[in-house]
Protein backbone atom coordinates (compact mmCIF):
# COMPACT_ATOMS: atom_id res chain seq x y z
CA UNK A 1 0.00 0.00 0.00
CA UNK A 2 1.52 3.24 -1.03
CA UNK A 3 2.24 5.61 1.66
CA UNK A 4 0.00 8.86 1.58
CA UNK A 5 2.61 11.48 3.22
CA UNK A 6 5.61 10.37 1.19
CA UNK A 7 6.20 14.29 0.04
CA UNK A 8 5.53 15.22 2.90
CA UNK A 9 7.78 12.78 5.08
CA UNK A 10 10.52 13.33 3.05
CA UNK A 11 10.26 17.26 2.76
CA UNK A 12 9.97 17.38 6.66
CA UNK A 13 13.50 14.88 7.08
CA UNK A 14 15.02 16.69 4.69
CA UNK A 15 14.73 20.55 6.50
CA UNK A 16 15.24 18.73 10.12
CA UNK A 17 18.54 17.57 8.83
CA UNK A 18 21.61 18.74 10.55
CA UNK A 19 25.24 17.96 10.58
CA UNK A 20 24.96 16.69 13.95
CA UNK A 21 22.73 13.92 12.96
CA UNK A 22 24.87 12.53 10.21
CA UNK A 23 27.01 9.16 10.79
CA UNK A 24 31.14 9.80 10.61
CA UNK A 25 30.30 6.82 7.53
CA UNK A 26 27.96 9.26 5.79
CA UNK A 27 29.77 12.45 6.10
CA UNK A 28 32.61 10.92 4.30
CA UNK A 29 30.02 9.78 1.53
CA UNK A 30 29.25 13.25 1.33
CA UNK A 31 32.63 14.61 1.85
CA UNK A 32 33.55 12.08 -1.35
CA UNK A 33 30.74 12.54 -3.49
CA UNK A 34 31.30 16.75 -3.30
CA UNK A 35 35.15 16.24 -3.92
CA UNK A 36 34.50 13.96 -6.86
CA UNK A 37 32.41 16.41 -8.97
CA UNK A 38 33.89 19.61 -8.04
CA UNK A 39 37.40 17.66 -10.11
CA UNK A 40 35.78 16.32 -12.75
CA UNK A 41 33.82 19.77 -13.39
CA UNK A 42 37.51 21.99 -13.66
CA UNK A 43 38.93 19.12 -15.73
CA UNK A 44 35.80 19.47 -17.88
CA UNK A 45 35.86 22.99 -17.86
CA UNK A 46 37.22 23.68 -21.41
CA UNK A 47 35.20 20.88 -22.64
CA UNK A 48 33.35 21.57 -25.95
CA UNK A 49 30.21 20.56 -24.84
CA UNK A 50 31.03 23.50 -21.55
CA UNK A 51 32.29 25.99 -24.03
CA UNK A 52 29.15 25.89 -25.96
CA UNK A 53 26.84 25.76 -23.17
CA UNK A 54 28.38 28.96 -21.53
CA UNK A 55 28.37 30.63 -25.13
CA UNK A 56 24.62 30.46 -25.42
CA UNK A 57 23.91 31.44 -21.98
CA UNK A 58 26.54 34.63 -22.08
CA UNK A 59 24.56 35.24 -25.39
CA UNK A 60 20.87 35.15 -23.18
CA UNK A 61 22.54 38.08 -21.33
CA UNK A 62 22.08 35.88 -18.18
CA UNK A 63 25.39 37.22 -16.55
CA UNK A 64 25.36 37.34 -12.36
CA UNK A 65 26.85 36.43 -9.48
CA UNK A 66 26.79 32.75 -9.28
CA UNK A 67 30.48 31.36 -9.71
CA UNK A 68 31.79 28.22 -12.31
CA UNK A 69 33.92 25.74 -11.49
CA UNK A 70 37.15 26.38 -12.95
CA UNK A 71 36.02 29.40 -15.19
CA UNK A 72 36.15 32.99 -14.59
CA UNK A 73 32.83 33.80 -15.57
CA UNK A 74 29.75 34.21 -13.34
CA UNK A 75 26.60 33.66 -13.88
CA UNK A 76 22.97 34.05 -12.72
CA UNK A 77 22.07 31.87 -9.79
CA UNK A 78 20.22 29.21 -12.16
CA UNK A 79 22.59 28.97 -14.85
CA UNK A 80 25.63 28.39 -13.40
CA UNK A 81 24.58 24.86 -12.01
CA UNK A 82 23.33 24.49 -15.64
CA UNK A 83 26.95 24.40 -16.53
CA UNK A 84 28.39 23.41 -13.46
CA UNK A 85 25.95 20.15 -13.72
CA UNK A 86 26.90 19.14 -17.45
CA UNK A 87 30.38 19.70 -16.66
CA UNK A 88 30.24 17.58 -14.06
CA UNK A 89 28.68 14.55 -15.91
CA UNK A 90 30.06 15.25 -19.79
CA UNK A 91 32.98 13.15 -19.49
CA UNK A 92 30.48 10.14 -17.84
CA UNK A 93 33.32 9.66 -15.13
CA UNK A 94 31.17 10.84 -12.35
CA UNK A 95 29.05 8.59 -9.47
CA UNK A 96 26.61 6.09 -9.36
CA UNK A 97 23.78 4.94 -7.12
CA UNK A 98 23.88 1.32 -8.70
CA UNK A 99 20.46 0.41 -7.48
CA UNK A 100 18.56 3.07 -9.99
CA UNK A 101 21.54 4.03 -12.48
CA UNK A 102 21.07 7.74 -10.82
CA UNK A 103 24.04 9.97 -11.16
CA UNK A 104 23.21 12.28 -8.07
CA UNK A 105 26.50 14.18 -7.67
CA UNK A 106 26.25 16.58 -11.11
CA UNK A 107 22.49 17.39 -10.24
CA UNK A 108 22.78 17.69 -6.13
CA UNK A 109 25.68 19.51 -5.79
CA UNK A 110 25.75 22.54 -8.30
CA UNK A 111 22.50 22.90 -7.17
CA UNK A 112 23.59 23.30 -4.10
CA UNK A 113 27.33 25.06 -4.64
CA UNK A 114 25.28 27.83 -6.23
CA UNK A 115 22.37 28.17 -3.10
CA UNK A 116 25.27 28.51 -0.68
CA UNK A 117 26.62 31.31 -2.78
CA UNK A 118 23.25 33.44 -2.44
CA UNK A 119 22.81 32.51 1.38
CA UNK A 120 26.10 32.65 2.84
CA UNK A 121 26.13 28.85 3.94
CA UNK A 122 28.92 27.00 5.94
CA UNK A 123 30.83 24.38 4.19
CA UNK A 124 28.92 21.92 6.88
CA UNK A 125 25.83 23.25 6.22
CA UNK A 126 26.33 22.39 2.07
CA UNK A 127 27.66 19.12 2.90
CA UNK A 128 24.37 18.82 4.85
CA UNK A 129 22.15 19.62 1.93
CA UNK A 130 23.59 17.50 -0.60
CA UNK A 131 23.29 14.45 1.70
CA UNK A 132 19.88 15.59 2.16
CA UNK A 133 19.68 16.01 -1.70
CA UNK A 134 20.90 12.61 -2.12
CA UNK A 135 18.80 10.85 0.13
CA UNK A 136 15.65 11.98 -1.38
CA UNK A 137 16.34 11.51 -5.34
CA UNK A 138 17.89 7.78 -3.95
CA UNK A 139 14.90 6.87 -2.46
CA UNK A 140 12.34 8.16 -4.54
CA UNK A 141 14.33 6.67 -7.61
CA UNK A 142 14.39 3.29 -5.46
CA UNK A 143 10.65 3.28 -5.23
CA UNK A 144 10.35 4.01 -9.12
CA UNK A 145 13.58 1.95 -10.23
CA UNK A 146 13.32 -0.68 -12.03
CA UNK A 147 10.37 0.00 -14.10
CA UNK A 148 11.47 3.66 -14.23
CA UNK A 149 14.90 3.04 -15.90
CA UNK A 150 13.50 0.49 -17.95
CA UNK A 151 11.10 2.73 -19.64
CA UNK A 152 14.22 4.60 -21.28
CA UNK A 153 14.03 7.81 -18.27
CA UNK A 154 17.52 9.02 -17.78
CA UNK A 155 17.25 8.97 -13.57
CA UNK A 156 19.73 11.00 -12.97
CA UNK A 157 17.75 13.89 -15.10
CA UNK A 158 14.64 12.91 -13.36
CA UNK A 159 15.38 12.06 -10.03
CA UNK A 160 17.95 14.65 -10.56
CA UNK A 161 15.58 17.07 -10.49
CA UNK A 162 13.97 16.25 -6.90
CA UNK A 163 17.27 16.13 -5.13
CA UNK A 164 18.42 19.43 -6.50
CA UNK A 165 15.53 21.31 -5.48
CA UNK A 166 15.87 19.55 -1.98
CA UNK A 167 19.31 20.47 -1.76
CA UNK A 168 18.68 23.99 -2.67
CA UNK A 169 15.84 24.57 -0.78
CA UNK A 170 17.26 23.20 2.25
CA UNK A 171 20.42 25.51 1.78
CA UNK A 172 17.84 28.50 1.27
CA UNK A 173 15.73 28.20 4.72
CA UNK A 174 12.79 26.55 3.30
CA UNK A 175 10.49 24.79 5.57
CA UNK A 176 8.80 21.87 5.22
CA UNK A 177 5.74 23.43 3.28
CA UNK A 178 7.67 25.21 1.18
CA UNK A 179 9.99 22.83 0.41
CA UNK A 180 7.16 20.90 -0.58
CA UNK A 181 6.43 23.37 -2.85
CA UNK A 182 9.53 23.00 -4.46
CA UNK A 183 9.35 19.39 -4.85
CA UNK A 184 6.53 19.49 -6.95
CA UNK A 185 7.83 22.74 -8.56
CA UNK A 186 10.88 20.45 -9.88
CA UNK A 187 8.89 17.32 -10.40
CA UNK A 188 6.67 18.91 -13.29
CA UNK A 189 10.17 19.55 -14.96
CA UNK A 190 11.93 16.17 -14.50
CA UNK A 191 12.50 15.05 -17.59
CA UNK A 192 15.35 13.08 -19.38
CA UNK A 193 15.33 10.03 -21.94
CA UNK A 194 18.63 7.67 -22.62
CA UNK A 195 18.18 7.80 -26.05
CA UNK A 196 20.21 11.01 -25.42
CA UNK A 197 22.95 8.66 -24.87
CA UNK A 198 26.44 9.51 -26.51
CA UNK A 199 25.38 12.80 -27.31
CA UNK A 200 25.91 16.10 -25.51
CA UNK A 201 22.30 16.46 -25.02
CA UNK A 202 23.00 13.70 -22.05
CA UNK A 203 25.21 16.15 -19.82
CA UNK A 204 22.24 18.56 -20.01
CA UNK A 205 20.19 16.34 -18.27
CA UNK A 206 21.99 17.06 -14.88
CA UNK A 207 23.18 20.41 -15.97
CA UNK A 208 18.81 21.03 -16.54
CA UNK A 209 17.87 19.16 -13.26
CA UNK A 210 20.51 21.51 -11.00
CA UNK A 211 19.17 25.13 -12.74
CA UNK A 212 15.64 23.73 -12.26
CA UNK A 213 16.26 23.12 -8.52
CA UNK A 214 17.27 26.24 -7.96
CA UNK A 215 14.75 27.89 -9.53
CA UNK A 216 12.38 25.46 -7.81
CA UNK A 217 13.40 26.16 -4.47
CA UNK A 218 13.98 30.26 -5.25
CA UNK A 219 10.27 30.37 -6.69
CA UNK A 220 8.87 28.38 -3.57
CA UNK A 221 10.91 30.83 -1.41
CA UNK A 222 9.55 33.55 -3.13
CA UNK A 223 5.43 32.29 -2.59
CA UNK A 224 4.95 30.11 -5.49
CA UNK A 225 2.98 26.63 -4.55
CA UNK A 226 2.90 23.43 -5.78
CA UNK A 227 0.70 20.40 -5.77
CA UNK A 228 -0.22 18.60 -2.00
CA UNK A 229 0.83 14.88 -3.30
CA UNK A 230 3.81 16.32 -6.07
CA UNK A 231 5.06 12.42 -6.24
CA UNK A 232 1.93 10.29 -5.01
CA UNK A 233 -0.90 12.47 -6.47
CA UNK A 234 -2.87 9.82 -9.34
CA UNK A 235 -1.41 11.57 -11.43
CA UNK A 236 2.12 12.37 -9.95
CA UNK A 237 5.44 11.90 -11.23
CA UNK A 238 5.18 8.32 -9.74
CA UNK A 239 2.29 6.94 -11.70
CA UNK A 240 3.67 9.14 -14.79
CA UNK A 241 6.82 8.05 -14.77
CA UNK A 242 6.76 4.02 -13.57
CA UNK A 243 4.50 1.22 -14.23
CA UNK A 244 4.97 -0.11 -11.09
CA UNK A 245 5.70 2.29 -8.36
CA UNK A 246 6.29 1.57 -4.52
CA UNK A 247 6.93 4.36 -2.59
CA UNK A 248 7.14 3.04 0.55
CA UNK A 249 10.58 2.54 -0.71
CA UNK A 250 11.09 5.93 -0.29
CA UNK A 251 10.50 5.77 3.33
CA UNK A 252 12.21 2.75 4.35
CA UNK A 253 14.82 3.24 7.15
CA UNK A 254 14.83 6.85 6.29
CA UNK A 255 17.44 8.72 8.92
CA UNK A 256 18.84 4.99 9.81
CA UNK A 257 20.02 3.40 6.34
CA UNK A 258 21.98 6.25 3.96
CA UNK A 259 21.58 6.17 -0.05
CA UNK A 260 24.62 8.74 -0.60
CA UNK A 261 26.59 5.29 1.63
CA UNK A 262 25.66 3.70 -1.61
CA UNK A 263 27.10 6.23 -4.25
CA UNK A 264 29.85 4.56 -5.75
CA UNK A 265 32.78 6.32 -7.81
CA UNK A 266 33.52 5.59 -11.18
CA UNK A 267 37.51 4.93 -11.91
CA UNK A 268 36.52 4.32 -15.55
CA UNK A 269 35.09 7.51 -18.08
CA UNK A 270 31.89 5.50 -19.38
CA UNK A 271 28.56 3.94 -18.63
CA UNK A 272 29.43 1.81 -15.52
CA UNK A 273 28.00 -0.86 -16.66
CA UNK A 274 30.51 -1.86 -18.76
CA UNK A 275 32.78 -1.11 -16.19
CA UNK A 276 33.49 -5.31 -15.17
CA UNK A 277 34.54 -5.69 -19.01
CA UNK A 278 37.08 -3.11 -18.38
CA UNK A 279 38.54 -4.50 -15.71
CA UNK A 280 38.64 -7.95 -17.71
CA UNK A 281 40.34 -6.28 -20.58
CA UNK A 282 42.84 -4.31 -18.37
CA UNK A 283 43.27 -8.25 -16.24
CA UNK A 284 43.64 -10.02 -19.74
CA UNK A 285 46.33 -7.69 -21.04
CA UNK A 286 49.33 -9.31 -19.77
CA UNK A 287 48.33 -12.81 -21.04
CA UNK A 288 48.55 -11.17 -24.61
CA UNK A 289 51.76 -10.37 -25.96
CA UNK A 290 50.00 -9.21 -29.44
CA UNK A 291 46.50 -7.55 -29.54
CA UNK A 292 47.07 -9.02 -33.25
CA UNK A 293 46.93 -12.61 -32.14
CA UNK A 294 43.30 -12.22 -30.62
CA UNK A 295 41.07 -14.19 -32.81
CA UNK A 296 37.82 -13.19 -31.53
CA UNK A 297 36.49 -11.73 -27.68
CA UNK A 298 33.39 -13.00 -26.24
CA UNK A 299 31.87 -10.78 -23.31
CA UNK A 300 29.13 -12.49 -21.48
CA UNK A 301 26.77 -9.59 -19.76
CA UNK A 302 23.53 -8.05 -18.29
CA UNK A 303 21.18 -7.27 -20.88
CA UNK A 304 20.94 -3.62 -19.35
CA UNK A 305 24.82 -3.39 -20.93
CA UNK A 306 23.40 -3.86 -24.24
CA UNK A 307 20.32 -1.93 -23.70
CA UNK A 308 22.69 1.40 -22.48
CA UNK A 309 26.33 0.34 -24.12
CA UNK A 310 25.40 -1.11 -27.61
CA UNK A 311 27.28 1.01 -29.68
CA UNK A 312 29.20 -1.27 -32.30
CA UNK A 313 31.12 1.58 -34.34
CA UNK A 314 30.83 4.66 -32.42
CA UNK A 315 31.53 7.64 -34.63
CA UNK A 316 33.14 9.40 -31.85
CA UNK A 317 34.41 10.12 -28.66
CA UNK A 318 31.19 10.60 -26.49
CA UNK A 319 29.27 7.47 -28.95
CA UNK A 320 31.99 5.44 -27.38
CA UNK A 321 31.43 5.78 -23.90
CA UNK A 322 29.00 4.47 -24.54
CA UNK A 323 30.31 0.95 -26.47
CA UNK A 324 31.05 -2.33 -24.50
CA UNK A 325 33.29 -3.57 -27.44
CA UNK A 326 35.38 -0.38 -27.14
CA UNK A 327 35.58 -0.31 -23.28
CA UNK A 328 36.89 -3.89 -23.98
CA UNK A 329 39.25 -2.73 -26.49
CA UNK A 330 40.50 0.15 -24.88
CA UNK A 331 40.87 -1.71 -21.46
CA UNK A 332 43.21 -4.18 -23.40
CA UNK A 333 45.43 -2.46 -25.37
CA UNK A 334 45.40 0.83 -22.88
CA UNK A 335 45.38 -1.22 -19.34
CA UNK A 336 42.58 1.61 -18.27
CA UNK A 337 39.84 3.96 -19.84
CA UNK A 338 40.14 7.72 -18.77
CA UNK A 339 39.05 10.24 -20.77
CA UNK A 340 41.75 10.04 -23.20
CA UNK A 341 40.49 6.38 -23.76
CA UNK A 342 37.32 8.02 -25.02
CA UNK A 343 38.77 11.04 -27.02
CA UNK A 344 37.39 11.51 -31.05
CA UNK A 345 40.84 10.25 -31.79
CA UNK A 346 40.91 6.92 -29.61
CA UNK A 347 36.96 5.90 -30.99
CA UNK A 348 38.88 6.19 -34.51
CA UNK A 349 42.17 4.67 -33.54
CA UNK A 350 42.77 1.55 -35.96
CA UNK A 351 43.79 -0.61 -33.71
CA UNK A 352 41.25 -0.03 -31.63
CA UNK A 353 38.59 -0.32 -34.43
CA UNK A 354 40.32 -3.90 -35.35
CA UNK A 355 40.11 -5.33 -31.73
CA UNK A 356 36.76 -4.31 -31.27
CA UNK A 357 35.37 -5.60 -34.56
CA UNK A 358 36.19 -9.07 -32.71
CA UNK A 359 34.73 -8.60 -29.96
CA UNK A 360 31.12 -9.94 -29.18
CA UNK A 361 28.55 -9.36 -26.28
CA UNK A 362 26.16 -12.16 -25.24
CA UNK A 363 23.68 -11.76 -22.78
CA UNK A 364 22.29 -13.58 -19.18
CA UNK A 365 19.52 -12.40 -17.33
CA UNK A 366 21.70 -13.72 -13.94
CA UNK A 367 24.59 -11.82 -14.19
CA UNK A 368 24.80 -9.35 -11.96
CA UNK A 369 24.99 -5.38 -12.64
CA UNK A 370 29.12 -5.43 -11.61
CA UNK A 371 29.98 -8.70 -13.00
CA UNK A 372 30.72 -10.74 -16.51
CA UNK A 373 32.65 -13.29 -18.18
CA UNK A 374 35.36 -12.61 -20.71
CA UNK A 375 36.63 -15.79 -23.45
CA UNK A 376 39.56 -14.71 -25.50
CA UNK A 377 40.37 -16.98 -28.13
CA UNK A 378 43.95 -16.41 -29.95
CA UNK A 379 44.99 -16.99 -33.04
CA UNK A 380 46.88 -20.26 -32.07
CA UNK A 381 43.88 -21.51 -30.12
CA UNK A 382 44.66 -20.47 -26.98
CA UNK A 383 41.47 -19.77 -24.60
CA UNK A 384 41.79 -17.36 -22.21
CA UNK A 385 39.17 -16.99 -19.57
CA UNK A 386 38.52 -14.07 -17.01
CA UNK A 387 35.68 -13.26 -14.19
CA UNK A 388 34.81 -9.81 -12.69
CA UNK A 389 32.75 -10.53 -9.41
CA UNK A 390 32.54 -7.12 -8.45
CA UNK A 391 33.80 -4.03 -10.91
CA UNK A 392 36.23 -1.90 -9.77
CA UNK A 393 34.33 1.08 -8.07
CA UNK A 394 31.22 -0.95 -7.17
CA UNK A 395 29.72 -0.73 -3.95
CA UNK A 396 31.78 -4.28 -3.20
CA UNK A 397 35.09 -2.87 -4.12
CA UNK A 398 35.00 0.88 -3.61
CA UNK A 399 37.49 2.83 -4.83
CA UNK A 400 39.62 4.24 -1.71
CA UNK A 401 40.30 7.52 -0.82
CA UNK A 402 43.67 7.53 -2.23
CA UNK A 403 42.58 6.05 -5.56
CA UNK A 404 40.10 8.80 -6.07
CA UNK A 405 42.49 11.71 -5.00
CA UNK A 406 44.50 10.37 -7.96
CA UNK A 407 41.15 10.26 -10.21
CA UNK A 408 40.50 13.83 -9.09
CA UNK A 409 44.57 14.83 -9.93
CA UNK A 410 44.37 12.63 -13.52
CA UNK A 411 41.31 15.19 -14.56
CA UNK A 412 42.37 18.45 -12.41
CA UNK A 413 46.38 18.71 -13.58
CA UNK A 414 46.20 19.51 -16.65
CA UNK A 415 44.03 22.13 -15.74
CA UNK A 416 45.52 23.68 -12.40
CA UNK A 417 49.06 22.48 -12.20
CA UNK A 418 50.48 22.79 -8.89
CA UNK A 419 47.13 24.74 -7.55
CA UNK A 420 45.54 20.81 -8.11
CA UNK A 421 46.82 20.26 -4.30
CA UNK A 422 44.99 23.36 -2.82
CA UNK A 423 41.39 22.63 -4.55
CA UNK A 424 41.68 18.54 -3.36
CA UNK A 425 41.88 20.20 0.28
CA UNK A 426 39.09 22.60 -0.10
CA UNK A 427 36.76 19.85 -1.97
CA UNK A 428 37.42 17.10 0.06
CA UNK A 429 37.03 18.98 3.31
CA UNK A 430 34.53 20.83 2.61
CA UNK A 431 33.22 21.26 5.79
CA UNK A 432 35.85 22.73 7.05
CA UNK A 433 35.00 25.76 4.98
CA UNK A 434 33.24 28.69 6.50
CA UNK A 435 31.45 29.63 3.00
CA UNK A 436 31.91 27.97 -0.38
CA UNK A 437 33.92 31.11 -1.49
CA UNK A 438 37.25 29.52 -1.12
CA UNK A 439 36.38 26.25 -3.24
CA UNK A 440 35.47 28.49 -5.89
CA UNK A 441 38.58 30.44 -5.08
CA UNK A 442 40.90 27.59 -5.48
CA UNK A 443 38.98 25.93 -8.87
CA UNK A 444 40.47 28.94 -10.84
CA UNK A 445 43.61 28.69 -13.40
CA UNK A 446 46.40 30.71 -11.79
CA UNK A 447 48.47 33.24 -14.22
């Protein structure tokens, strides 16, 4: 039986929140999931897909006071988590709530970043909200997920939504009527659809879901109302949006089990769920002296990875994130797949062409969402066989803190130099902060 209050319950857990109340376990999930963005948005920053976005908005004469990551320009208070948000996600090297394939880090967070800027908010008290943020698109996409997902949504633009106006109105004083309000003033614009995948319109999604949060909460703020039942309502995102909804999920072990506990980090630049044939690739390379002796590559996977990572010959950089026969190929002849694995150049690459021409995906319905089986066959008959229980990065085998400092220096570097140190200390202690001023400060190119 669906619970009536679910808006409500959530709304009212969300603005009770404090930084008191959080577990040393989920402040470090926070602490992580802020740190992780915040790099892969100033390594992102000169991005094509960032340069175009803050083109058109500089030419909608939107200019302001709300700060970029990693770019000089400012912007107004719901456009810069427009571009903060598809920074964050265009590379696809960003975090994952495995359960519902939600992305909440590029839609929370901006969101957030840019509500502390207008109300003078502690680095504890952002931390707060995106936990809070997190929490609530988690759930709500756990009482949605599967049959969400499955009807081609893109959660992390839809759910996306939800936990950025959450995180913003929390940062903005709402209370629990209001915020409310700005639940079901973001729900009527969640939107998103995966067959957006391998284009740029995919790193809008988040980019979309953090401006609309902001202007969610800011409009809710300001006296504007939404719907009593915004996500239970007969005709609420809920029944809209999944054929089989439970939203009791949403409520289960709220304030006792964390969702952000469950946001795991991505250590390759793709659709994670071809993340376990990367590791098999990247496990297999030693055994082959010659990627020219490999006679033919057999993958066996979820169906979801062929459903989301199908691509065959992608055309292109962003196409190949977005291909489990190049994440094979790439994590076989590179021994990793960064963003330089999925450059223009690298998706056109010869050799990288040839290997994955022989590689082919088959399908089980019991393999699990972090797991496959890899057969290589050489050209002398050699068989070579590899399992991934649990990918790298999963929830089972986390990356640790050191590995994603040196995911967060692989993307910031080339951007910051030697100012790479000074921004890992502000965005992974970002509660130390006593406004978000000085993470903004040190995400800017020096000289």
């Amino acid at each position: 039986m669906t619970t009536p209050v679910v808006s409500d319950a959530l709304c009212a857990f969300a603005t009770a929140l404090r930084w008191e109340d959080l577990p040393g376990s989920t402040r470090s999930a926070g602490r992580r999931t802020v740190a992780n963005v915040v790099g892969l948005a100033v390594g992102a920053s000169s991005h094509p897909a960032v340069e175009i976005a803050v083109a058109a908005v500089e030419d909608l004469g939107v200019r302001g006071g709300a700060s970029l990551l990693g770019r000089p320009e400012t912007l107004g208070p719901t456009w810069a988590p427009l571009v903060n948000g598809l920074a964050m996600h265009v590379e696809d090297f960003d975090d994952t709530h495995l359960r519902t394939v939600l992305h909440p880090g590029a839609p929370v967070v901006p969101a957030a970043l840019a509500a502390a800027e207008l109300s003078g908010a502690s680095g504890q008290d952002l931390l707060t909200a995106v936990v809070a943020g997190v929490e609530v698109a988690s759930r709500v996409g756990n009482a949605l997920c599967p049959g969400h997902f499955d009807r081609a949504w893109h959660v992390t633009g839809t759910m996306g939504h939800l936990g950025a106006a959450v995180a913003a109105g929390v940062l903005l004083g709402l209370d629990p009527v209001r915020l409310r309000h700005a639940l079901g003033l973001a729900a009527t614009q969640a939107s998103g659809h995966t067959q957006q995948l391998g284009a740029m319109a995919k790193s809008l999604h988040p980019g979309r879901a953090a401006a609309d949060g902001v202007e969610a909460a800011l409009l809710a703020r300001a006296g504007a109302t939404g719907p009593a039942l915004p996500l239970e309502g007969p005709r609420g995102l809920a029944a809209l949006m999944a054929p089989d909804p439970d939203l009791d999920e949403a409520l289960r072990d709220l304030g006792e089990v964390w969702e952000v506990e469950a946001n795991a980090f991505k250590p390759y630049a793709c659709g994670i769920v071809s993340h376990p044939v990367i590791d098999a690739g990247v496990a297999l390379r030693d055994l082959v002296a010659d990627p020219d002796d490999v006679a033919s590559v057999e993958v066996v996977v979820r169906p979801v990875v062929l459903e989301v990572m199908g691509v065959e010959e992608p055309a292109h950089g962003l196409a190949s994130k977005f291909s489990v026969y190049h994440c094979f190929a790439v994590g076989l002849l590179d021994g990793g797949a960064g963003p330089a694995q999925y450059s223009d150049e690298r998706a056109t690459s010869p050799e990288v062409v040839a290997l994955r021409r022989k590689v082919t995906a088959v399908t089980d319905p019991s393999m699990p969402k972090d797991a496959c089986h890899v057969e290589v066959v050489l050209r002398d008959g050699t068989v070579l066989r590899h399992d991934v229980d649990h990918a790298t990065g999963s929830v089972d085998r986390p990356m640790t803190d050191e590995q994603l400092r040196r995911k967060f220096e692989l993307v910031v570097s080339p951007v910051l130099g030697e100012g790479t140190a000074a921004l890992w200390r502000a965005a992974s202690r970002v509660d130390e902060l006593g406004s978000v001023a000085p993470l903004f400060t040190a995400s800017q190119r020096r000289g």
